[in-house]
N, C-alpha and C. Protein backbone atom coordinates (compact mmCIF):
# COMPACT_ATOMS: atom_id res chain seq x y z
N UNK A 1 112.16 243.90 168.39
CA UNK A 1 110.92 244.09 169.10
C UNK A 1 110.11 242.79 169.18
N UNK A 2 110.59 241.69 168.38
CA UNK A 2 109.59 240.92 167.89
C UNK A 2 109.84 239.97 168.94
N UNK A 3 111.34 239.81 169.26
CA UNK A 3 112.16 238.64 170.34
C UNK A 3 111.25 239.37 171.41
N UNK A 4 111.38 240.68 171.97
CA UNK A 4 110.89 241.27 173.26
C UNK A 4 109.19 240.31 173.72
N UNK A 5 108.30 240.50 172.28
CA UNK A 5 107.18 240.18 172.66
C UNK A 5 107.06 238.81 172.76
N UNK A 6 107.99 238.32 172.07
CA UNK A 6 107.77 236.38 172.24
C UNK A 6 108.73 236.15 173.62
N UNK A 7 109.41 236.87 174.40
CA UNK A 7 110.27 236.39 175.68
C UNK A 7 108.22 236.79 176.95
N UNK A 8 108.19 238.20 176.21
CA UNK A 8 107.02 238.18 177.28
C UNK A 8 105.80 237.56 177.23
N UNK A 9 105.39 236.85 176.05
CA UNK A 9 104.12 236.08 176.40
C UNK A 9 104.64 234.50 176.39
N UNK A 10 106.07 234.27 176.08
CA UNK A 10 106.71 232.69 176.51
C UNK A 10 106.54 232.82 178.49
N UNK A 11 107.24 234.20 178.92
CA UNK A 11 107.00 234.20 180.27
C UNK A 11 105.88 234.06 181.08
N UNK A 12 104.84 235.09 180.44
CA UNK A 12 103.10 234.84 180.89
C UNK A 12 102.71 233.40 180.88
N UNK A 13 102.99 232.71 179.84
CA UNK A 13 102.31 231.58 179.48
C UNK A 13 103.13 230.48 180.45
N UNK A 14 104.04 230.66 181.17
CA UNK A 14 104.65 229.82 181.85
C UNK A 14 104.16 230.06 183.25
N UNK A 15 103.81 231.62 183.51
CA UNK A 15 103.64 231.38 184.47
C UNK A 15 102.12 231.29 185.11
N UNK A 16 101.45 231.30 183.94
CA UNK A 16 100.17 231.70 184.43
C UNK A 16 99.80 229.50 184.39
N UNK A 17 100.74 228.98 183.60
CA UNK A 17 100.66 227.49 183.49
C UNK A 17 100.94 227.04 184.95
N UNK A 18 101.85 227.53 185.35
CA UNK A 18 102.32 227.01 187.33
C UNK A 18 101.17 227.10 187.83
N UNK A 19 100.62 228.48 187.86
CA UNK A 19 99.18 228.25 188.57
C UNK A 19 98.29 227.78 188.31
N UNK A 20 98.21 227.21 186.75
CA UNK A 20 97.18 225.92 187.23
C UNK A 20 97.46 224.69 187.61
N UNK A 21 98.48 224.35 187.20
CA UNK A 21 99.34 222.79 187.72
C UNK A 21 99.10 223.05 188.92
N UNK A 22 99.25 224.04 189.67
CA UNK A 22 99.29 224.03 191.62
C UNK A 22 97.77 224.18 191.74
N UNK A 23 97.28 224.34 190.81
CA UNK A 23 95.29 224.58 191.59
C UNK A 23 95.44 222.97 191.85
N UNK A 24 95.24 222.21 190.95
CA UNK A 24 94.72 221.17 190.73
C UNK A 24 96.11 219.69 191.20
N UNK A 25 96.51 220.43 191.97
CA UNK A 25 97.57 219.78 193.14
C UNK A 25 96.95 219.17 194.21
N UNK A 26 97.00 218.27 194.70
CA UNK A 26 96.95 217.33 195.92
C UNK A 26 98.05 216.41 196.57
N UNK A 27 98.47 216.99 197.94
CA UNK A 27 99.45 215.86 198.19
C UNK A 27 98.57 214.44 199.13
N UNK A 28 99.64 213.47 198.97
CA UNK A 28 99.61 212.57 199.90
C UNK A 28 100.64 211.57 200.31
N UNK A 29 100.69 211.15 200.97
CA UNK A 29 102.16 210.55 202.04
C UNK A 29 101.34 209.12 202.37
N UNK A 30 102.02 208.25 202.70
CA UNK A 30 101.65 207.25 203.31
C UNK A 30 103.31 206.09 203.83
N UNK A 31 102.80 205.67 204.84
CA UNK A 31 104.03 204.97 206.04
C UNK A 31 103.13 203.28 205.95
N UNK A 32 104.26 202.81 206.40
CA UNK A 32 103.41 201.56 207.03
C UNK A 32 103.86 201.09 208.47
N UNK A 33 103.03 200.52 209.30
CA UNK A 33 103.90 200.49 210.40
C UNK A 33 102.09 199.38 211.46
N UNK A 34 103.17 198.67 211.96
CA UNK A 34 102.00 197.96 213.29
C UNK A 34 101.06 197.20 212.33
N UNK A 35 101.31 196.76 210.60
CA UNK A 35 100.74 195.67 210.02
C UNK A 35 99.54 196.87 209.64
N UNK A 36 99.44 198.02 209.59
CA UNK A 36 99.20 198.89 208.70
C UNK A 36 99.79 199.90 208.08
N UNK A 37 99.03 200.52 207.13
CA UNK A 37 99.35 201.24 205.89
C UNK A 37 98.45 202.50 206.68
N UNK A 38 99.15 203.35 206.85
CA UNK A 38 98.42 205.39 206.99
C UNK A 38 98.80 206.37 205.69
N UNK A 39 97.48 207.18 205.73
CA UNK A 39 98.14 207.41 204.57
C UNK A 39 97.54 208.75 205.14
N UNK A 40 97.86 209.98 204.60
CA UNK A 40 97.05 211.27 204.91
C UNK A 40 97.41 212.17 203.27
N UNK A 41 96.03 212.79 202.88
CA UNK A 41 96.01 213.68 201.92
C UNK A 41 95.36 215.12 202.52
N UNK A 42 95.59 215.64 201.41
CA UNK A 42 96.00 217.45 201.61
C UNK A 42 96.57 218.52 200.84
N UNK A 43 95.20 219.84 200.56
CA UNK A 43 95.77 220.26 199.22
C UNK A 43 97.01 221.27 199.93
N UNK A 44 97.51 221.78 198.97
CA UNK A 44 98.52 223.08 199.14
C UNK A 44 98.38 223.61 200.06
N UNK A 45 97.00 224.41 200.42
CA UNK A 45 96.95 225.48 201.22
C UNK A 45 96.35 224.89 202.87
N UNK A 46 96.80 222.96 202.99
CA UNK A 46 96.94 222.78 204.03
C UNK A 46 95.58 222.02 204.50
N UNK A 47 94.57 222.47 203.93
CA UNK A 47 93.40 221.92 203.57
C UNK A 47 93.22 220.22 203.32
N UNK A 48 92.60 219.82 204.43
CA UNK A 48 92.74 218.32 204.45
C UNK A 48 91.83 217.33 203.43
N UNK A 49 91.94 216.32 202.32
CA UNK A 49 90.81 216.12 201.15
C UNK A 49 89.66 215.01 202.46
N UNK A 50 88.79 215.65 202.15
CA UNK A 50 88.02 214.99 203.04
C UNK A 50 86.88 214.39 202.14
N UNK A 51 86.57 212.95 202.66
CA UNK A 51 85.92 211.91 201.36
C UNK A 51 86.74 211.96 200.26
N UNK A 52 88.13 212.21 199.67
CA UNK A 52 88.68 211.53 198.43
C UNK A 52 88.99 210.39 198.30
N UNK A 53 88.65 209.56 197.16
CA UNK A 53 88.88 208.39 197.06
C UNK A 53 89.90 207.95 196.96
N UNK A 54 90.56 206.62 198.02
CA UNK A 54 91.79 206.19 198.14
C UNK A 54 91.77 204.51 197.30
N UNK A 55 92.64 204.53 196.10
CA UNK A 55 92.74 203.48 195.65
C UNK A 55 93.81 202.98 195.85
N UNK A 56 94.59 201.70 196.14
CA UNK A 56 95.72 200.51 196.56
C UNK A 56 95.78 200.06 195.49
N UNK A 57 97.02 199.83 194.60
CA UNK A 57 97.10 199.06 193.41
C UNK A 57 98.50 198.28 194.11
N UNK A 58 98.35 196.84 193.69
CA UNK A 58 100.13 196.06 193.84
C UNK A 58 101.09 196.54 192.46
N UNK A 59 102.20 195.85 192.70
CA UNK A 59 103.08 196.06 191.38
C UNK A 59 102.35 195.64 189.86
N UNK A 60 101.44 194.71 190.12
CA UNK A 60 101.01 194.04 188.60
C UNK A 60 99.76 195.32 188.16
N UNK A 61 99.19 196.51 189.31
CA UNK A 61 98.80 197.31 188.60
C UNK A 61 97.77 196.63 188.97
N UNK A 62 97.06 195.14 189.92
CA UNK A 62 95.95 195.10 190.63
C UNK A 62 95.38 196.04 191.56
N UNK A 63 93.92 195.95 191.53
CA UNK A 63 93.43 196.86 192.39
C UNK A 63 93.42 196.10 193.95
N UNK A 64 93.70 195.94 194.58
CA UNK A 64 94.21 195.41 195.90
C UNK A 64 92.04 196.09 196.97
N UNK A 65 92.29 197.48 196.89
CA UNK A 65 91.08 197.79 197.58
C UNK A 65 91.01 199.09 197.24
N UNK A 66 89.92 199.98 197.55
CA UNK A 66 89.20 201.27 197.59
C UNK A 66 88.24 201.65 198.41
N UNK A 67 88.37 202.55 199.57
CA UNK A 67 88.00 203.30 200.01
C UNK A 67 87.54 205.00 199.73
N UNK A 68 87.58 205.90 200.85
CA UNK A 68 87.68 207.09 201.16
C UNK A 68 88.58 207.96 202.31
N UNK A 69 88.62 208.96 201.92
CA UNK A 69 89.43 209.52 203.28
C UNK A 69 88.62 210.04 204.75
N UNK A 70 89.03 210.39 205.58
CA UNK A 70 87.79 210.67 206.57
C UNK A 70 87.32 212.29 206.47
N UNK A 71 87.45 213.09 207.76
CA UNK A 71 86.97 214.41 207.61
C UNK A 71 88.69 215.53 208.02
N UNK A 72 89.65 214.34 208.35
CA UNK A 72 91.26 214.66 208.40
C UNK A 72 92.13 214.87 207.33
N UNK A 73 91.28 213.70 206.44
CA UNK A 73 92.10 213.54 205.20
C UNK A 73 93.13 212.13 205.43
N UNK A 74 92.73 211.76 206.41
CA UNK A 74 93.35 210.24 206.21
C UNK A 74 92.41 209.40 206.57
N UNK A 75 93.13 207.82 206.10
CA UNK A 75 93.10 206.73 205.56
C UNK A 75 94.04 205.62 206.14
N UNK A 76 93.72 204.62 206.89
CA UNK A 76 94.18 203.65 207.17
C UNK A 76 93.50 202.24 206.73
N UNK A 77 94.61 201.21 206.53
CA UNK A 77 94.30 199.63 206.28
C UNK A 77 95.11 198.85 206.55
N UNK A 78 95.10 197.74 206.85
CA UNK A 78 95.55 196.23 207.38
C UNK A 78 96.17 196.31 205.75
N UNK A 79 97.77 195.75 205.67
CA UNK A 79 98.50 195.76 204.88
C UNK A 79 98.15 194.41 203.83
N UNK A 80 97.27 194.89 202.54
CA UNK A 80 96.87 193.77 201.80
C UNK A 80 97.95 192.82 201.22
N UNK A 81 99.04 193.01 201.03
CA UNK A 81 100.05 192.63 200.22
C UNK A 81 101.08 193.04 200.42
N UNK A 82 102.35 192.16 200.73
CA UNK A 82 104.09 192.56 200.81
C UNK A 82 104.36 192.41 199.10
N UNK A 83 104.36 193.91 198.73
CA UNK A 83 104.27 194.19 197.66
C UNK A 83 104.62 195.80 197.18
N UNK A 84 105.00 195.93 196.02
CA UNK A 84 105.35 197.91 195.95
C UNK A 84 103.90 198.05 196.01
N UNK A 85 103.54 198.98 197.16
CA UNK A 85 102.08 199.40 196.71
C UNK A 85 101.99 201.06 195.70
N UNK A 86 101.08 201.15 194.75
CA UNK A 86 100.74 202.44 194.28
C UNK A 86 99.48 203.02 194.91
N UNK A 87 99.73 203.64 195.81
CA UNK A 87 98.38 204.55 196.20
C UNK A 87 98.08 205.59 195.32
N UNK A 88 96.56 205.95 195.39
CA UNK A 88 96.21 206.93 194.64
C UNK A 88 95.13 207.26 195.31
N UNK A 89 95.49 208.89 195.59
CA UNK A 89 93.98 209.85 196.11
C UNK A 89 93.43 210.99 194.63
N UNK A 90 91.99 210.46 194.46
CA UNK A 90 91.20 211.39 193.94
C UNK A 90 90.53 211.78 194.48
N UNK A 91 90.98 213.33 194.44
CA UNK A 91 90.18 214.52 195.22
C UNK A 91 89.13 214.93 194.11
N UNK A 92 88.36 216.16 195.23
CA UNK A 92 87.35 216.90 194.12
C UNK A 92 88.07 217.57 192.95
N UNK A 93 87.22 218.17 191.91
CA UNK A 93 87.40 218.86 190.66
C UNK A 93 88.89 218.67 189.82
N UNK A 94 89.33 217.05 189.82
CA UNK A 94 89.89 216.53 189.27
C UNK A 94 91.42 216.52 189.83
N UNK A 95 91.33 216.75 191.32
CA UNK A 95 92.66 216.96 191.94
C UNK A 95 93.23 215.28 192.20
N UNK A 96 93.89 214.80 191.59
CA UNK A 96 94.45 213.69 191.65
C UNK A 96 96.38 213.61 192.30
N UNK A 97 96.93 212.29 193.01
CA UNK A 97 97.98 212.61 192.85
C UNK A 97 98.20 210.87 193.46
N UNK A 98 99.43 210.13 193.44
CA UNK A 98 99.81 209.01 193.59
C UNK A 98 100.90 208.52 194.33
N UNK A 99 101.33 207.64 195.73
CA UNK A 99 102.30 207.36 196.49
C UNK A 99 102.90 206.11 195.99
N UNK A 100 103.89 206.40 196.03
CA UNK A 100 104.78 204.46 195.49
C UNK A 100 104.87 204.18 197.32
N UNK A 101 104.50 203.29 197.23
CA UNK A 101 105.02 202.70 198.69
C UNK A 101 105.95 201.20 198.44
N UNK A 102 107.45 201.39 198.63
CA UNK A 102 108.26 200.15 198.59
C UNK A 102 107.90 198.77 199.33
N UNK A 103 108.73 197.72 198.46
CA UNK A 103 108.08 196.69 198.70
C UNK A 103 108.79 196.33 200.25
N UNK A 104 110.05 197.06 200.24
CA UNK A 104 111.20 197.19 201.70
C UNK A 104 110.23 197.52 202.59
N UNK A 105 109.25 198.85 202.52
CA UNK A 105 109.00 199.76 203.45
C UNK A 105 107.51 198.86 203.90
N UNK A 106 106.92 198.30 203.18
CA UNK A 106 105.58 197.49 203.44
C UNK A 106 105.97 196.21 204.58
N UNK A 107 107.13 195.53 204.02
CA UNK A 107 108.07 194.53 204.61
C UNK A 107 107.96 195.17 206.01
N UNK A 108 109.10 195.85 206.40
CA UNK A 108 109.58 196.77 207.44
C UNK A 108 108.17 196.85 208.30
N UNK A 109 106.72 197.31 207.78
CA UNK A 109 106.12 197.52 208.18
C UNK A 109 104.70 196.78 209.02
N UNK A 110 105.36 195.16 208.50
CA UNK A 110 104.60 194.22 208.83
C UNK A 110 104.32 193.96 210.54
């Protein structure tokens, strides 16, 4: 009986954990192309982050620049650096999430 109750609150506790990892989910994508960088964010349910803050880091983990997103949820800039870029959007109530952009794909994109 004892296995029964530890399989069902190991299960609860896993799943009631998914749903908060997915509250506090934000995606974002970003391309480069025409000697800029686009980037667009957006929670789960499609919902575009509008004003989240967009930070550019290079490979050394410099802050390159910082902005915001618009009322779409994107973000464009003139390509600071042929470099891996790390983007990062912070959304509201701690919705965070981060893009590697290759140093190929920045290249490519000049």
């Amino acid at each position: 009986m004892r296995i029964i109750k530890f399989i069902f609150v190991a299960a609860l506790v896993m799943l009631l954990g998914s749903e908060t990892a997915l509250a506090h989910r934000v995606n974002l994508f970003a391309y480069a192309e025409g000697g800029k960088i686009y980037t667009e964010s957006y929670f789960p349910d499609g919902r575009p982050v509008e004003g989240g803050k967009v930070l550019v880091y290079d490979s050394q983990d410099k802050l390159l620049l910082e902005d915001v997103t618009d009322t779409e949820g994107l973000f464009s800039f003139d390509i600071p650096k042929v470099d891996d870029l790390n983007i990062v959007i912070e959304a509201t109530m701690g919705h965070k999430n981060s893009f590697k952009l290759k140093k190929s794909e920045v290249e490519a994109g000049k």
